[in-house]
N, C-alpha and C. Protein backbone atom coordinates (compact mmCIF):
# COMPACT_ATOMS: atom_id res chain seq x y z
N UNK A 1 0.85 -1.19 0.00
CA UNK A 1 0.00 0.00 0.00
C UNK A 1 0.89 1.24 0.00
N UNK A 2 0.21 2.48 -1.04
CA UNK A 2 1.48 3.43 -0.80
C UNK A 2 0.49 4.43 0.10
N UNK A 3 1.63 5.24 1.01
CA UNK A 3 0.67 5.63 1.91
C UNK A 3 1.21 7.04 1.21
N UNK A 4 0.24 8.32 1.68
CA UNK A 4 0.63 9.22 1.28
C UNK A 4 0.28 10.18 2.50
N UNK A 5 0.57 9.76 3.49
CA UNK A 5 0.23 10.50 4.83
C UNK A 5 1.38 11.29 5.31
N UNK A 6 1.67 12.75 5.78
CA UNK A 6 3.00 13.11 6.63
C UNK A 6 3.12 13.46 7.90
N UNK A 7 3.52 12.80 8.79
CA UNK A 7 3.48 13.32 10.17
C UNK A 7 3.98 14.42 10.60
N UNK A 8 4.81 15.07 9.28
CA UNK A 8 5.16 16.66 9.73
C UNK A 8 4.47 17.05 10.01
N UNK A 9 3.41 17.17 8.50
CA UNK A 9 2.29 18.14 7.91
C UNK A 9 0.87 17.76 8.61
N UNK A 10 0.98 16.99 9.56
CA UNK A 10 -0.30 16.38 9.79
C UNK A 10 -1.12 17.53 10.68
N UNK A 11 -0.30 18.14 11.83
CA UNK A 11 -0.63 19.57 12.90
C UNK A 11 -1.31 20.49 11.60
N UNK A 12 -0.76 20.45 10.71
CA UNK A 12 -1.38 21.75 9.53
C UNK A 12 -2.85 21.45 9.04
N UNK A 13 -2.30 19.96 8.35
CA UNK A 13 -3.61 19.38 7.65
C UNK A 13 -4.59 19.67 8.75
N UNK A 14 -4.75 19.36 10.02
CA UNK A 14 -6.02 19.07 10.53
C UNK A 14 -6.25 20.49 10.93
N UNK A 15 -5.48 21.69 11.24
CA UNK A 15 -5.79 22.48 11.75
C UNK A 15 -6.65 23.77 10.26
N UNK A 16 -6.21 23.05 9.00
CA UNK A 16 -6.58 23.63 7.64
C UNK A 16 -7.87 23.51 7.64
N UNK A 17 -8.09 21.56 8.19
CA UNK A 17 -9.58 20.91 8.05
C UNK A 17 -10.45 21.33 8.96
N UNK A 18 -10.13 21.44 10.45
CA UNK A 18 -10.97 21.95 11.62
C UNK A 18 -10.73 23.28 11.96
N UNK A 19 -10.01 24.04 11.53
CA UNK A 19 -9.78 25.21 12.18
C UNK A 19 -8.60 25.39 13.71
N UNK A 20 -8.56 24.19 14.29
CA UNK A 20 -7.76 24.14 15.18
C UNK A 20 -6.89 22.92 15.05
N UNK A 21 -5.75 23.11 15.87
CA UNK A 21 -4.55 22.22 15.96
C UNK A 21 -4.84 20.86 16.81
N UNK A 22 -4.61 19.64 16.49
CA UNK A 22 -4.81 18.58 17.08
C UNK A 22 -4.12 18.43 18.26
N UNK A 23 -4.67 18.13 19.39
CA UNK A 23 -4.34 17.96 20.52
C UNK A 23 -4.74 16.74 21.51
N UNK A 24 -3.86 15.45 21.80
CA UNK A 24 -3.73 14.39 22.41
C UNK A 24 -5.14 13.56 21.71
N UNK A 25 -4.96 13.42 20.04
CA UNK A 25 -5.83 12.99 19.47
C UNK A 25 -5.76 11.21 19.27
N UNK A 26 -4.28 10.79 19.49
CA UNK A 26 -3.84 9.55 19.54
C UNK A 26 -3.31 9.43 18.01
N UNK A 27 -2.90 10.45 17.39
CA UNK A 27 -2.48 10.09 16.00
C UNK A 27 -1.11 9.68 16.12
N UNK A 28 -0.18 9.83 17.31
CA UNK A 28 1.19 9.04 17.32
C UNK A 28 1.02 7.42 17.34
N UNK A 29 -0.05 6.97 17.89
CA UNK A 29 -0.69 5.92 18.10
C UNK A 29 -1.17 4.84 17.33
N UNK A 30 -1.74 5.65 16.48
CA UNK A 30 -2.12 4.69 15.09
C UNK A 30 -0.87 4.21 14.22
N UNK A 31 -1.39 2.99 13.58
CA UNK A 31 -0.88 1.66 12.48
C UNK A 31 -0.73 3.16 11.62
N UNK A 32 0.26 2.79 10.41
CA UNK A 32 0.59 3.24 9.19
C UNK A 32 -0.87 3.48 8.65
N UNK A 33 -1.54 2.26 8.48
CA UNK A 33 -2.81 1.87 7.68
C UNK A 33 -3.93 2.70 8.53
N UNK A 34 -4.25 2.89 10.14
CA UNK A 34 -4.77 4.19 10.59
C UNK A 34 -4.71 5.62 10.38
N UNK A 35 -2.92 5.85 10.14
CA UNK A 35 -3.09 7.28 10.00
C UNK A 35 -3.52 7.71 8.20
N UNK A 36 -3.12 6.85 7.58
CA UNK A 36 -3.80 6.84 6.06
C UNK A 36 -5.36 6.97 6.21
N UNK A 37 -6.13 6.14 6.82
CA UNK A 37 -7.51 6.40 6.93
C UNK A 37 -7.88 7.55 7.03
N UNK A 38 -7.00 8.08 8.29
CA UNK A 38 -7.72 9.39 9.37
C UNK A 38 -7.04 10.65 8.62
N UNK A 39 -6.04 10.03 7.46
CA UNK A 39 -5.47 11.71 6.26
C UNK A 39 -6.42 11.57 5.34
N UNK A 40 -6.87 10.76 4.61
CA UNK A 40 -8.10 10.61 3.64
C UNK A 40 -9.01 11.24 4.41
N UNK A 41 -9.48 11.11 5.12
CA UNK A 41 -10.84 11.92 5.74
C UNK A 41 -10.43 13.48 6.12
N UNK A 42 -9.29 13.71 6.68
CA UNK A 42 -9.09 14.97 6.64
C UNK A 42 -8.92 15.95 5.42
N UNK A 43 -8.47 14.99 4.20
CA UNK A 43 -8.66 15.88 3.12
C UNK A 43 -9.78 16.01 2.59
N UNK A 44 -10.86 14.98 2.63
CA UNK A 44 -12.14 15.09 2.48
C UNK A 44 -12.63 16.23 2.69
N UNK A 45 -12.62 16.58 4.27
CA UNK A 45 -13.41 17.77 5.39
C UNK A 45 -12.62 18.70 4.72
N UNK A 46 -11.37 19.02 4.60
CA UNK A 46 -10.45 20.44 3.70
C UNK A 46 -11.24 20.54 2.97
N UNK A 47 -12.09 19.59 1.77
CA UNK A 47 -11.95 19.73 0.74
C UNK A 47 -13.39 20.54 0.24
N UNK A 48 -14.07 19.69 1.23
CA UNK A 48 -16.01 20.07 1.62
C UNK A 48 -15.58 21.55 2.48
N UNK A 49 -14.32 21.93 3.48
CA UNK A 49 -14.70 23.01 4.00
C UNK A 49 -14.11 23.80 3.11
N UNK A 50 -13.38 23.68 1.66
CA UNK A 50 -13.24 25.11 0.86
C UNK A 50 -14.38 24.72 -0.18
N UNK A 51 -15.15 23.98 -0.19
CA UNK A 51 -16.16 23.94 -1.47
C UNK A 51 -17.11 25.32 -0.64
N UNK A 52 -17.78 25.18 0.82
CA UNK A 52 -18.14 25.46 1.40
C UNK A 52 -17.99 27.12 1.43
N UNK A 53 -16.78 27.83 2.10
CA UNK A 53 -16.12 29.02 1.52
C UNK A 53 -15.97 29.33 0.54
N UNK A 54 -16.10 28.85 -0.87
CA UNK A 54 -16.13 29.26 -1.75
C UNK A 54 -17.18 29.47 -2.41
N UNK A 55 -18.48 28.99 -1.72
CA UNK A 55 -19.87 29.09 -1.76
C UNK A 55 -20.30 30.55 -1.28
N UNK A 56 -19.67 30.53 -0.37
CA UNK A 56 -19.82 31.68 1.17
C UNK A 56 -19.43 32.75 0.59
N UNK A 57 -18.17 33.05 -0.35
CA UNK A 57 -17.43 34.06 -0.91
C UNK A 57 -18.27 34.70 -2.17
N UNK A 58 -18.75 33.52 -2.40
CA UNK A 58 -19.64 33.89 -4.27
C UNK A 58 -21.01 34.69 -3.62
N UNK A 59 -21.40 34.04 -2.64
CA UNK A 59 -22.62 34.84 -2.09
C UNK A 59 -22.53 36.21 -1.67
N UNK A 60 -21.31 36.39 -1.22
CA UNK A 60 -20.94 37.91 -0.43
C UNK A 60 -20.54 38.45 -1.41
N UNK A 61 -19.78 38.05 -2.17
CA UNK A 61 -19.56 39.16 -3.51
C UNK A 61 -20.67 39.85 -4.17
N UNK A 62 -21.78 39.18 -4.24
CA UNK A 62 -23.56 39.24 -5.47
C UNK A 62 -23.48 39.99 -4.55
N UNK A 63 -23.92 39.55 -3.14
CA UNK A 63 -24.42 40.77 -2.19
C UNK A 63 -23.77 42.18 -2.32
N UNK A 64 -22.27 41.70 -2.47
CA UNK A 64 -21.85 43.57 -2.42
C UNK A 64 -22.20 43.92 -4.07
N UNK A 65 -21.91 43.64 -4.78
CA UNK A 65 -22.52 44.26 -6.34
C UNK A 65 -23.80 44.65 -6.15
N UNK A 66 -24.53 43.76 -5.66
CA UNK A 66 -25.80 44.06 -5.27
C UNK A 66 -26.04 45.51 -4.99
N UNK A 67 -25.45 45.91 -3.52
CA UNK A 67 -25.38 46.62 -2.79
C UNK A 67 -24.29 48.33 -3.81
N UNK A 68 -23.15 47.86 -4.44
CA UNK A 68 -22.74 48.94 -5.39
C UNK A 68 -23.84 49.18 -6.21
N UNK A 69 -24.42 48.57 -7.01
CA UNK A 69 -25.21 48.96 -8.10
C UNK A 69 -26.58 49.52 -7.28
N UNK A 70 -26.85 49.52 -6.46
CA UNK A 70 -27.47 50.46 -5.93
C UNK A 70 -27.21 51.68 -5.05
N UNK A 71 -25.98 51.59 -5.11
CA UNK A 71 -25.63 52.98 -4.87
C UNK A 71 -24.87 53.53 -5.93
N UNK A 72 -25.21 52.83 -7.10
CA UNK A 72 -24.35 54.05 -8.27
C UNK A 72 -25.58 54.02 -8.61
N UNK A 73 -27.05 53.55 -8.45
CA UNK A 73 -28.41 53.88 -9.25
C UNK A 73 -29.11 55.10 -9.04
């Protein structure tokens, strides 16, 4: 199995995915084949939380055009 997990990058990844830094989560703990599971799912949640913000961003932009074009009307 090739794993593509990094235990450097792992404090980043989750703190990218949740907003905060992992703390006494047991990820020193886990099999090779655990922490692969639990990086697949964290890129998942990254991936749903910038689909998410980028939803959030498109909406606030209309709103401010919105909001210019009625004040240049």
């Amino acid at each position: 199995m090739l794993y593509t997990y990094d235990d450097q990058t792992y404090s980043d990844l989750h703190k990218d995915a949740y907003g905060f830094r992992p703390r006494n989560d047991g990820w020193d703990k886990l099999t090779p084949v655990g922490k692969q599971v639990k990086w697949d799912s964290m890129v998942e949640d990254l991936d749903l939380r910038m689909e998410r913000e980028a939803a959030a961003e498109a909406v606030a932009v209309e709103q401010f055009e919105v909001c210019v074009d009625a004040l240049v009307a």
